[in-house]
C-alpha atoms as a PDB file:
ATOM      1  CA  UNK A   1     -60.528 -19.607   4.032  1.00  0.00           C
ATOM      2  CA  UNK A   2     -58.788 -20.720   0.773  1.00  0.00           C
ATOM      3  CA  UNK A   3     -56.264 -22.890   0.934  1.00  0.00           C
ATOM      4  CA  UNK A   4     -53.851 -23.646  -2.041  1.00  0.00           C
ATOM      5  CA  UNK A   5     -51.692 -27.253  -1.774  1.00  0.00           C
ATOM      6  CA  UNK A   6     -48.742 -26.310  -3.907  1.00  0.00           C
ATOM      7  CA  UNK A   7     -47.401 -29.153  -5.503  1.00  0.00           C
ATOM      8  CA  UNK A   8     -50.710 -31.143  -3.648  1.00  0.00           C
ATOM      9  CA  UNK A   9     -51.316 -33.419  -6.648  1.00  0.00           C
ATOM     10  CA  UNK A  10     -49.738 -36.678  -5.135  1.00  0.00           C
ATOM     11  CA  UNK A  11     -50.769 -38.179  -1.368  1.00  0.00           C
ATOM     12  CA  UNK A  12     -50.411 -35.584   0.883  1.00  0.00           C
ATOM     13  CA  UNK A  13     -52.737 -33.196  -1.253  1.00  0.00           C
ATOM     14  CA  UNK A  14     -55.191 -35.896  -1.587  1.00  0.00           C
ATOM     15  CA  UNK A  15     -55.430 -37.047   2.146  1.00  0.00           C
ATOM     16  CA  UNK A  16     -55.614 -32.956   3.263  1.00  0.00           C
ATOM     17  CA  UNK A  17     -57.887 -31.359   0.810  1.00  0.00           C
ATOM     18  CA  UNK A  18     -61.345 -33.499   2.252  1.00  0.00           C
ATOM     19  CA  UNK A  19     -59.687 -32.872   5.780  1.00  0.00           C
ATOM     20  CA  UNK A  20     -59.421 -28.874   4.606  1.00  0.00           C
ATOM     21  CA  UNK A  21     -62.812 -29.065   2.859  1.00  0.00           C
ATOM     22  CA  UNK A  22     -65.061 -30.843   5.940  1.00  0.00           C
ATOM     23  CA  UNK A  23     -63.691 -27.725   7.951  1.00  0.00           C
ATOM     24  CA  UNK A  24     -65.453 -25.402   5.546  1.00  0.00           C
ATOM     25  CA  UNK A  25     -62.766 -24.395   3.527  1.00  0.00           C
ATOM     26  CA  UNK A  26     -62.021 -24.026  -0.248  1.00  0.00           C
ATOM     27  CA  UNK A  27     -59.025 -26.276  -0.868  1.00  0.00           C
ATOM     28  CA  UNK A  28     -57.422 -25.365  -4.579  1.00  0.00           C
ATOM     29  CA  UNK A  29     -54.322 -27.433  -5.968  1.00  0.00           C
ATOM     30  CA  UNK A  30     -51.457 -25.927  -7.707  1.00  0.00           C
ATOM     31  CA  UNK A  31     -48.517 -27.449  -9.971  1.00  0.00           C
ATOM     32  CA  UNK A  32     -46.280 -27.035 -12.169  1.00  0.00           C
ATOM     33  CA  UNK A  33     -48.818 -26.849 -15.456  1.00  0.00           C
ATOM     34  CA  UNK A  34     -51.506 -25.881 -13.558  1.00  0.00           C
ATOM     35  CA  UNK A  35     -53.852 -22.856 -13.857  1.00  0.00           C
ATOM     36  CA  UNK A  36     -54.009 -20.640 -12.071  1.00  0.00           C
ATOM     37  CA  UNK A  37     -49.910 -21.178 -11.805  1.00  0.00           C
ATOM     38  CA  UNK A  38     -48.128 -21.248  -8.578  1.00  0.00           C
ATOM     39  CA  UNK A  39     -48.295 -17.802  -8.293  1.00  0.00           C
ATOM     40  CA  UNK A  40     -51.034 -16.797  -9.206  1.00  0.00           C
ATOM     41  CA  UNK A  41     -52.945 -19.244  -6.738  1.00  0.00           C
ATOM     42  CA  UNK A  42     -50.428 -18.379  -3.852  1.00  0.00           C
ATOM     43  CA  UNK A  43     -51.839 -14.344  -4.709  1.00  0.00           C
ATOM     44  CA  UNK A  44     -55.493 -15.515  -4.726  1.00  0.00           C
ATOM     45  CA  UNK A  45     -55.199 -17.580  -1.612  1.00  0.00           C
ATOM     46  CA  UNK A  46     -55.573 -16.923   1.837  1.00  0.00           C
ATOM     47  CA  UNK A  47     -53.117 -19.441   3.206  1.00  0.00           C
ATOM     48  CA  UNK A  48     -50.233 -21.859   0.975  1.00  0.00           C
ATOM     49  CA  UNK A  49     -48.960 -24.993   1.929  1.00  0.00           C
ATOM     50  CA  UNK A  50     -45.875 -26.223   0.124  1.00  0.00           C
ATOM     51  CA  UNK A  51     -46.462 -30.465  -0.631  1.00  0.00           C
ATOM     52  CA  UNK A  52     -43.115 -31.402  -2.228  1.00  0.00           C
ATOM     53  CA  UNK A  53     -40.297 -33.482  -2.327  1.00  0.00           C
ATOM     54  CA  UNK A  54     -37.791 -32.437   0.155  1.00  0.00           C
ATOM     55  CA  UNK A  55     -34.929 -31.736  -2.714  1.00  0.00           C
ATOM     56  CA  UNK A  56     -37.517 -29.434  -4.406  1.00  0.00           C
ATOM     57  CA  UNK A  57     -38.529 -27.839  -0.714  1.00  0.00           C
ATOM     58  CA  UNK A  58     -36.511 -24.336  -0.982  1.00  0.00           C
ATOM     59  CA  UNK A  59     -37.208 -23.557  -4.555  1.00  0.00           C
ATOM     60  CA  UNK A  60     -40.308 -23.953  -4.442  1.00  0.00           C
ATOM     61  CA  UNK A  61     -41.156 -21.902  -1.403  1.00  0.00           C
ATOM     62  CA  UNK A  62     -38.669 -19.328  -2.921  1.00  0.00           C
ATOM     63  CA  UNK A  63     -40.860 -19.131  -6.183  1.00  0.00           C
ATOM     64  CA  UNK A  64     -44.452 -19.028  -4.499  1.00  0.00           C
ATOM     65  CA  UNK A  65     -43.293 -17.091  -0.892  1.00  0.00           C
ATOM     66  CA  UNK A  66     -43.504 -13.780  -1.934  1.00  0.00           C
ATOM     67  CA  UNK A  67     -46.839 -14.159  -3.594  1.00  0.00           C
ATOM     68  CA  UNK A  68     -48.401 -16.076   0.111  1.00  0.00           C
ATOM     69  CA  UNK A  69     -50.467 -14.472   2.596  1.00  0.00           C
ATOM     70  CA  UNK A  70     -49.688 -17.157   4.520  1.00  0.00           C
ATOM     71  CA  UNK A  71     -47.019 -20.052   4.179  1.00  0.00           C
ATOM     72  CA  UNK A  72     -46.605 -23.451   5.598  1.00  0.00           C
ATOM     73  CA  UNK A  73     -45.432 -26.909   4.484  1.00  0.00           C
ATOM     74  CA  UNK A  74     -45.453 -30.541   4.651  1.00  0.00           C
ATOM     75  CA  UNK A  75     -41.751 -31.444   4.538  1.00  0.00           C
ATOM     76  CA  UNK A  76     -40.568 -34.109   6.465  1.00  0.00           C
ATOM     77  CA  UNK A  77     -37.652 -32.393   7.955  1.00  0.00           C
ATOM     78  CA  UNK A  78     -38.380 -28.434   9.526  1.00  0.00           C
ATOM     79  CA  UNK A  79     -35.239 -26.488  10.362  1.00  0.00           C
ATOM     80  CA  UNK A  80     -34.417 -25.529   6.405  1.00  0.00           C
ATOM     81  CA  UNK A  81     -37.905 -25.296   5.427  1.00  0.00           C
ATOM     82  CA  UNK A  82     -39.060 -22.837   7.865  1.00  0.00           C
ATOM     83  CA  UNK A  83     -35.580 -20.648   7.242  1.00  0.00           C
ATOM     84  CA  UNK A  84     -36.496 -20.802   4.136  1.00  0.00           C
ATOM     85  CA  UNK A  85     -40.258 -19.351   4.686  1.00  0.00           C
ATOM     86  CA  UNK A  86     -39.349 -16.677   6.584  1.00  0.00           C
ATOM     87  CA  UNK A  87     -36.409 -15.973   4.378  1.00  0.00           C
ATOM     88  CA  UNK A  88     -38.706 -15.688   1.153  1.00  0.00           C
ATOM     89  CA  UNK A  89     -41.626 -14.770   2.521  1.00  0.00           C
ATOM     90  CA  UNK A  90     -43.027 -10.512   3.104  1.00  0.00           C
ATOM     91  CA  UNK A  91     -43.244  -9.655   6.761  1.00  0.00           C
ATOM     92  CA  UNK A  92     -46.584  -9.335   6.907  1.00  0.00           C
ATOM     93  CA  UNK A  93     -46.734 -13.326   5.960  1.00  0.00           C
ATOM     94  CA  UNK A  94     -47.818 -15.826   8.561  1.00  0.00           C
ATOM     95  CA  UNK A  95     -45.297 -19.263   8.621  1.00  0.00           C
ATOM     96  CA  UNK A  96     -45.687 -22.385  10.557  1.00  0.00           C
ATOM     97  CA  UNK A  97     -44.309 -25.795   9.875  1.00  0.00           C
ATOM     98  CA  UNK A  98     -46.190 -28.701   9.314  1.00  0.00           C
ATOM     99  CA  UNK A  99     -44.991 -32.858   9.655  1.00  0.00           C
ATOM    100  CA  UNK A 100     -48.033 -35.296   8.973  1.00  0.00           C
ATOM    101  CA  UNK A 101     -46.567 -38.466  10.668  1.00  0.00           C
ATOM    102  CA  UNK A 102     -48.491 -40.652   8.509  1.00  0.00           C
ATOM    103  CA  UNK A 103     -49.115 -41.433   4.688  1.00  0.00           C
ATOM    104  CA  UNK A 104     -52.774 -42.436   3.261  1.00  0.00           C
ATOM    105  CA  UNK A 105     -53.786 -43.617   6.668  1.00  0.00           C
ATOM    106  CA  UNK A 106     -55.259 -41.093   9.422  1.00  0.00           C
ATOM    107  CA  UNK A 107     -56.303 -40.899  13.049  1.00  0.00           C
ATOM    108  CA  UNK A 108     -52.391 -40.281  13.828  1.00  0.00           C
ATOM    109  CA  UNK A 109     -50.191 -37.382  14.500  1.00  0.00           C
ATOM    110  CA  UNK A 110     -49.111 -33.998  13.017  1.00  0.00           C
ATOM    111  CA  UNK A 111     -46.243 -32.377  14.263  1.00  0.00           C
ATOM    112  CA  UNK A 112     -46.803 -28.651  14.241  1.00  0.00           C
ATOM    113  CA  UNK A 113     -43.984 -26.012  14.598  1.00  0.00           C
ATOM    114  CA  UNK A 114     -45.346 -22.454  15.259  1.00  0.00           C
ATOM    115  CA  UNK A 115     -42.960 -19.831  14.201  1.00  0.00           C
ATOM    116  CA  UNK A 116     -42.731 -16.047  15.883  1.00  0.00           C
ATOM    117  CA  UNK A 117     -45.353 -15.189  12.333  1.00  0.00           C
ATOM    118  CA  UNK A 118     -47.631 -17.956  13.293  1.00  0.00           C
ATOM    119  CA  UNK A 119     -50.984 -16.126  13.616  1.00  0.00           C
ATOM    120  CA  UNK A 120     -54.892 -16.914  12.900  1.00  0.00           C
ATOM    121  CA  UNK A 121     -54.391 -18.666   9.597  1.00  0.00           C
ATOM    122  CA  UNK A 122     -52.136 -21.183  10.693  1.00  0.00           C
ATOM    123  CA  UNK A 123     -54.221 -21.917  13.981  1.00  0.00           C
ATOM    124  CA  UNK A 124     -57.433 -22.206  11.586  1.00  0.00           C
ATOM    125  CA  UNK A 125     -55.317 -25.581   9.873  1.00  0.00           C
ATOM    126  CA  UNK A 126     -54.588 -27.059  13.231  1.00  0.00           C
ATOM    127  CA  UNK A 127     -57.945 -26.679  14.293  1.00  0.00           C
ATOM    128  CA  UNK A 128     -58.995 -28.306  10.690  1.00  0.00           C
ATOM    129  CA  UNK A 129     -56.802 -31.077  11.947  1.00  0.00           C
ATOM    130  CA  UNK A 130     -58.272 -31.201  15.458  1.00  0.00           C
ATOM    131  CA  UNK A 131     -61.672 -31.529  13.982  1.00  0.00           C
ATOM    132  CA  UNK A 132     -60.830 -34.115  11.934  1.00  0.00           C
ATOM    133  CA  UNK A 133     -59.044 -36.114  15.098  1.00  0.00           C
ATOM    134  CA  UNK A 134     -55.399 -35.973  14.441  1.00  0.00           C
ATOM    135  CA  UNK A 135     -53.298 -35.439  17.493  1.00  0.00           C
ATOM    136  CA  UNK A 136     -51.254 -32.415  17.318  1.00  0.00           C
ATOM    137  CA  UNK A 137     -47.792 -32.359  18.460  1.00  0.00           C
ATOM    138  CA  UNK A 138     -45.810 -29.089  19.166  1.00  0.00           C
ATOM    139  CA  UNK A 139     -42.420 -29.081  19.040  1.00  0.00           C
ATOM    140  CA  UNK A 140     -39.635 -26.301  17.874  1.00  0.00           C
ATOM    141  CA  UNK A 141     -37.585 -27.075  14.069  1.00  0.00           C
ATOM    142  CA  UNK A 142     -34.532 -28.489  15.958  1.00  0.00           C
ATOM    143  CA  UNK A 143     -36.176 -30.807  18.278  1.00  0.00           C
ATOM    144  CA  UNK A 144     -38.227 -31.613  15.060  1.00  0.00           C
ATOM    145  CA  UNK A 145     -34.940 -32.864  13.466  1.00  0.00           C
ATOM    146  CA  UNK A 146     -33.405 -34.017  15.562  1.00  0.00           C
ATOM    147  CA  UNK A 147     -36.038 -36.419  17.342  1.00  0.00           C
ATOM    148  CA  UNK A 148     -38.766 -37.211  14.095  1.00  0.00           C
ATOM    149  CA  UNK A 149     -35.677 -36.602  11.601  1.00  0.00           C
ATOM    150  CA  UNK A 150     -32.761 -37.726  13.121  1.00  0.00           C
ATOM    151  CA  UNK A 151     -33.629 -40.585  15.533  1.00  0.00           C
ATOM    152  CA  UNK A 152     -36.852 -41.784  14.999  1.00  0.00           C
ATOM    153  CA  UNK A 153     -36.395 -42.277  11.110  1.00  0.00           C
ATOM    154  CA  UNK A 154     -32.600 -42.207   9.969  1.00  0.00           C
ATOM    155  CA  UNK A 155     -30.915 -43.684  12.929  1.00  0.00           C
ATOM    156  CA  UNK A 156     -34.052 -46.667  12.240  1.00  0.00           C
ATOM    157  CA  UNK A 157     -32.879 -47.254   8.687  1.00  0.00           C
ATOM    158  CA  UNK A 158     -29.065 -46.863   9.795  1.00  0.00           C
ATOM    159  CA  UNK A 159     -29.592 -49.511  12.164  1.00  0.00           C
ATOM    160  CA  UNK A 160     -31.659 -51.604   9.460  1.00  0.00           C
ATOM    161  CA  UNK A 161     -28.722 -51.344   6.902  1.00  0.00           C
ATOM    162  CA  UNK A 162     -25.935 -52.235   8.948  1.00  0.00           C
ATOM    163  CA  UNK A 163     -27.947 -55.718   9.766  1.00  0.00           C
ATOM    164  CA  UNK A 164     -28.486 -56.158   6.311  1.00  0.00           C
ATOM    165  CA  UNK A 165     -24.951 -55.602   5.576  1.00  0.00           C
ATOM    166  CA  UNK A 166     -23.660 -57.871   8.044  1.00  0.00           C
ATOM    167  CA  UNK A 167     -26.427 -60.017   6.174  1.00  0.00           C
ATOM    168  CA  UNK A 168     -24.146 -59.485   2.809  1.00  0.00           C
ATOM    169  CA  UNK A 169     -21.098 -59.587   4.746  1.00  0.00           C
ATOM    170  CA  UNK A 170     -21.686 -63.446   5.553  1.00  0.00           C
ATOM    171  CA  UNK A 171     -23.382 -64.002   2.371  1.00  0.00           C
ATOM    172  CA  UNK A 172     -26.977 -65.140   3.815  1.00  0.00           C
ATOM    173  CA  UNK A 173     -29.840 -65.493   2.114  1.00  0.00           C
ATOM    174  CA  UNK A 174     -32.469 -63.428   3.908  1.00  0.00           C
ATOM    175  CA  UNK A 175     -34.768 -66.541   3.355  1.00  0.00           C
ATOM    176  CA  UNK A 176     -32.529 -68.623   4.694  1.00  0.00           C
ATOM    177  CA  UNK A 177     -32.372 -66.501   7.521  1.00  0.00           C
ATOM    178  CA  UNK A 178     -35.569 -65.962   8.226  1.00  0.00           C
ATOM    179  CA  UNK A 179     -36.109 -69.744   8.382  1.00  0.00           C
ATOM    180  CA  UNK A 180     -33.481 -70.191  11.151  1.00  0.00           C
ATOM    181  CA  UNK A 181     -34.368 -67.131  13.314  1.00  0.00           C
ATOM    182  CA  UNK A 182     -36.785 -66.690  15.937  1.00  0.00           C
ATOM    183  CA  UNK A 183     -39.994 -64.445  15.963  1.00  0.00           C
ATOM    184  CA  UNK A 184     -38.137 -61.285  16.634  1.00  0.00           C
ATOM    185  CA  UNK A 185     -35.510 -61.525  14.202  1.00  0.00           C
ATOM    186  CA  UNK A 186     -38.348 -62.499  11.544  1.00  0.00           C
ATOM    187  CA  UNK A 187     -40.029 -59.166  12.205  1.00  0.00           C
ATOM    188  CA  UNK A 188     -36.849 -57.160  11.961  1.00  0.00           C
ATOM    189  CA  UNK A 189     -36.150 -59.045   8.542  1.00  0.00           C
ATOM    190  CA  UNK A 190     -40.232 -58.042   7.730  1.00  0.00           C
ATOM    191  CA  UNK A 191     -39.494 -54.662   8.787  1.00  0.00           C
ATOM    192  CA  UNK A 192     -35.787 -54.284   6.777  1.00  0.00           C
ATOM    193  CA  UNK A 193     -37.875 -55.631   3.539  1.00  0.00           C
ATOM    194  CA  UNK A 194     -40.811 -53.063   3.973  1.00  0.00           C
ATOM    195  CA  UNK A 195     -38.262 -49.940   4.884  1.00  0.00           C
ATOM    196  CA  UNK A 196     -36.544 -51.202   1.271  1.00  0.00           C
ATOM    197  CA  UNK A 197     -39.136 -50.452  -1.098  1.00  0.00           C
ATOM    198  CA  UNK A 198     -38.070 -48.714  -3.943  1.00  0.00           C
ATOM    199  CA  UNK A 199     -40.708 -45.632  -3.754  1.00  0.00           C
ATOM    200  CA  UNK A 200     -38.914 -44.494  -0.631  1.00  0.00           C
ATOM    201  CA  UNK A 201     -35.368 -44.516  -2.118  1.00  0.00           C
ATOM    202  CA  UNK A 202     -35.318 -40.656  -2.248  1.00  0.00           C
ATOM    203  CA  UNK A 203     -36.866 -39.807   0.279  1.00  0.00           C
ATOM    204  CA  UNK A 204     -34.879 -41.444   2.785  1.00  0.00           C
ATOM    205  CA  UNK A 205     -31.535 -40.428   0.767  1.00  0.00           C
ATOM    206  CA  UNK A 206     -33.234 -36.645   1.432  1.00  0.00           C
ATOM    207  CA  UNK A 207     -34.121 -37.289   4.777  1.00  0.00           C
ATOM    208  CA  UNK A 208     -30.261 -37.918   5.539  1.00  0.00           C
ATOM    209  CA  UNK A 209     -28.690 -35.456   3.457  1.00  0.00           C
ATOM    210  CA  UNK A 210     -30.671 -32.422   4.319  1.00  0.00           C
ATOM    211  CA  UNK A 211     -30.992 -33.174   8.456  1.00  0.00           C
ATOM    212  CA  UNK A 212     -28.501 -30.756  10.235  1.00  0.00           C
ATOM    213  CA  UNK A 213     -28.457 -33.510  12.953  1.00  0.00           C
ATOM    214  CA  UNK A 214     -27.271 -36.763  10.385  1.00  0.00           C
ATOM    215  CA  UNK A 215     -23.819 -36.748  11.226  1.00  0.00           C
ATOM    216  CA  UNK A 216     -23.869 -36.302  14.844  1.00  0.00           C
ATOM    217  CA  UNK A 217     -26.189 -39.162  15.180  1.00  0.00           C
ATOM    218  CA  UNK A 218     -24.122 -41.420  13.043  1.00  0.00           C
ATOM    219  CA  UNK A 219     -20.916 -40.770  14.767  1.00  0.00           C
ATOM    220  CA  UNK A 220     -22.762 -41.385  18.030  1.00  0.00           C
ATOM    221  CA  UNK A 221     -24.008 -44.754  16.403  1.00  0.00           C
ATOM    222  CA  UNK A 222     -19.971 -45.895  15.249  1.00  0.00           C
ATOM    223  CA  UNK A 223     -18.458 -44.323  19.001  1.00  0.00           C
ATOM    224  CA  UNK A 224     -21.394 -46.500  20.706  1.00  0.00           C
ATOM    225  CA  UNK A 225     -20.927 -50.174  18.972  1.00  0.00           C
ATOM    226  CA  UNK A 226     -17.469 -49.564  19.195  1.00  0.00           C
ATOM    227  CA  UNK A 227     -17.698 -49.071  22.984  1.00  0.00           C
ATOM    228  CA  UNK A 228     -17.346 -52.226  24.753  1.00  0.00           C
ATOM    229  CA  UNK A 229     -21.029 -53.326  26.502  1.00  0.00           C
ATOM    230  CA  UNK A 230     -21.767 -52.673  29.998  1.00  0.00           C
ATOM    231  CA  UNK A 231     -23.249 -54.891  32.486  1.00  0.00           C
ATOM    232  CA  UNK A 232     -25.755 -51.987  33.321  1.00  0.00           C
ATOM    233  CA  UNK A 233     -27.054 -51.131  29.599  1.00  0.00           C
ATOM    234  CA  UNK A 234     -30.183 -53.436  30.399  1.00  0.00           C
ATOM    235  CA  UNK A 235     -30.950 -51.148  33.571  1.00  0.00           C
ATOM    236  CA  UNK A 236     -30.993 -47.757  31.978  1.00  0.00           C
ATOM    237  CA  UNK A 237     -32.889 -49.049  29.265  1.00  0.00           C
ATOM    238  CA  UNK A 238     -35.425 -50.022  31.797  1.00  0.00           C
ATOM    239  CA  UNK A 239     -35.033 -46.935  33.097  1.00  0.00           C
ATOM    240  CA  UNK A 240     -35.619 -45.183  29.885  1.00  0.00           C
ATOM    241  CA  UNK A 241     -38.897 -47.081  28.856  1.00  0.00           C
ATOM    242  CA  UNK A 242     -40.379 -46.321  32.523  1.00  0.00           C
ATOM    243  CA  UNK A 243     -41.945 -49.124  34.603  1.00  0.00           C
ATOM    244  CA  UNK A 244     -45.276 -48.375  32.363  1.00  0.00           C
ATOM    245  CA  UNK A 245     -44.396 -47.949  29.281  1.00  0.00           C
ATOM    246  CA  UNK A 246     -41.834 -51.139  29.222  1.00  0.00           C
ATOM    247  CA  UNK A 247     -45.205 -53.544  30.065  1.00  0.00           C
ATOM    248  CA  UNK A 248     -47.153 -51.757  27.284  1.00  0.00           C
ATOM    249  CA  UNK A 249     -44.638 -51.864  24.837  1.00  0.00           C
ATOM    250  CA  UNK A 250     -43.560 -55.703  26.014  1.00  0.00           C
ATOM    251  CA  UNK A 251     -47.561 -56.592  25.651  1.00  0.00           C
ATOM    252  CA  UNK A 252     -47.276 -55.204  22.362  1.00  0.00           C
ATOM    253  CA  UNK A 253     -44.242 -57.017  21.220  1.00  0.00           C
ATOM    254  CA  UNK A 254     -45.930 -60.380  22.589  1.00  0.00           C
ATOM    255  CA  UNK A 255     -49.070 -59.699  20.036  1.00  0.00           C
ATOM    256  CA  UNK A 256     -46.380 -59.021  17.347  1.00  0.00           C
ATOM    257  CA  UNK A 257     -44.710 -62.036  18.122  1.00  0.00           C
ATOM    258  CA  UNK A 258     -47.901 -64.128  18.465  1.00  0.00           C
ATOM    259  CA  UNK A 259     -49.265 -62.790  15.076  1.00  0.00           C
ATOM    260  CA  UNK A 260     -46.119 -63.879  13.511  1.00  0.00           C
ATOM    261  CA  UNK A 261     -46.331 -67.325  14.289  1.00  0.00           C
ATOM    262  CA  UNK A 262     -50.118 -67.593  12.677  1.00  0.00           C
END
């Protein structure tokens, strides 16, 4: 099969096209400048897969959709993106949604979200992907949004900001905190200065503005710290990890913890 990255030029195109290529496949990348254009390498292709920012997503499925045999995409959010495939896209087009849950680094997880076009093309990436060890991870474009999108990454960094404001708030040096704090406050400070970098700017600023699910989780957020605590939080958080689950994730904090004292 050939596959054409459109717009595959930065990470994402370079991680895929060995994974694409060990399967057998022809992997071709397409750009703005590029030859053969968008187009004409969506027409030549058996199967397109959109690699873009997520503020360029819908035009540039709307330009190179009606030229695919077969459509999916990288974006980090899947509700819009996968509208917009079907939307732009012939009938006769297969469209699935793609989420690689990782950056350079492999061996993780790819959330994949058939759609009702999803057909032999798309199940010859995800068996690219199998062969090459990730984990797949099914899920439908809402759940997608609202659970990768929504709560794993942008309630994360909503959290992370409202620390560092209270941070700015009482004027204190994040040195000075880190000096006074114990271990886990030092790794939440580590973990506030890594989310920061400037390379992500955007795409967390996309990641909140084009999630259907943004607000709801933020007005959850303000409704639940203005709530006043009760006694049995603890217990249904104990609850919610499982019995299993809490020991493996307490073992793990322990290493992280341990590591941060070396």
């Amino acid at each position: 099969m050939k596959i054409n990255i459109a717009g595959g030029s930065g990470i994402m195109g370079k991680v895929h096209k060995p994974i694409f290529e060990s399967a057998g496949h022809e992997v071709i990348i397409s750009g703005r400048t590029s030859s053969p254009t968008l187009e004409e390498a969506a027409r030549i292709s058996d199967l397109t897969i959109v690699s873009v920012p997520i503020s360029a997503t819908e035009v540039m499925i709307k330009r190179v959709a009606p030229h695919c045999n077969a459509l999916m995409d990288f974006t980090g959010l899947k509700v819009f993106p996968i509208e917009s495939m079907l939307k732009y896209s012939n009938e006769n087009c297969e469209v699935g949604g793609l989420h690689p849950l990782y950056g350079e680094v492999l061996g993780r997880t790819i959330v994949y979200c058939p759609t009702k076009r999803s057909g032999n093309k798309c199940n010859m990436i995800i068996e690219a992907f199998e062969k090459s060890g990730l984990k797949i991870k099914r899920m439908d474009p809402q759940s997608h949004d609202m659970l990768v999108g929504g709560i794993a990454q942008n309630a994360r960094l909503m959290l992370f900001e409202a620390f560092a404001r209270l941070m700015e708030k009482y004027d204190i040096p994040a040195r000075e905190l880190y000096e006074i704090s114990p271990p886990p406050t030092r790794i939440l400070l580590d973990l506030i200065a890594r989310q920061i970098d400037k390379k992500n700017d955007s795409l967390y600023r996309d990641m909140r503005e084009y999630n259907s699910s943004t607000e709801e989780i933020t007005n959850y957020l303000i409704n639940t710290l203005n709530s006043p605590s009760a006694e049995d939080i603890p217990n249904k958080i104990r609850t919610l990890f499982g019995e299993s689950f809490l020991k493996e994730s307490q073992n793990r904090a322990r290493l992280l913890i341990g590591n941060s004292k070396k």
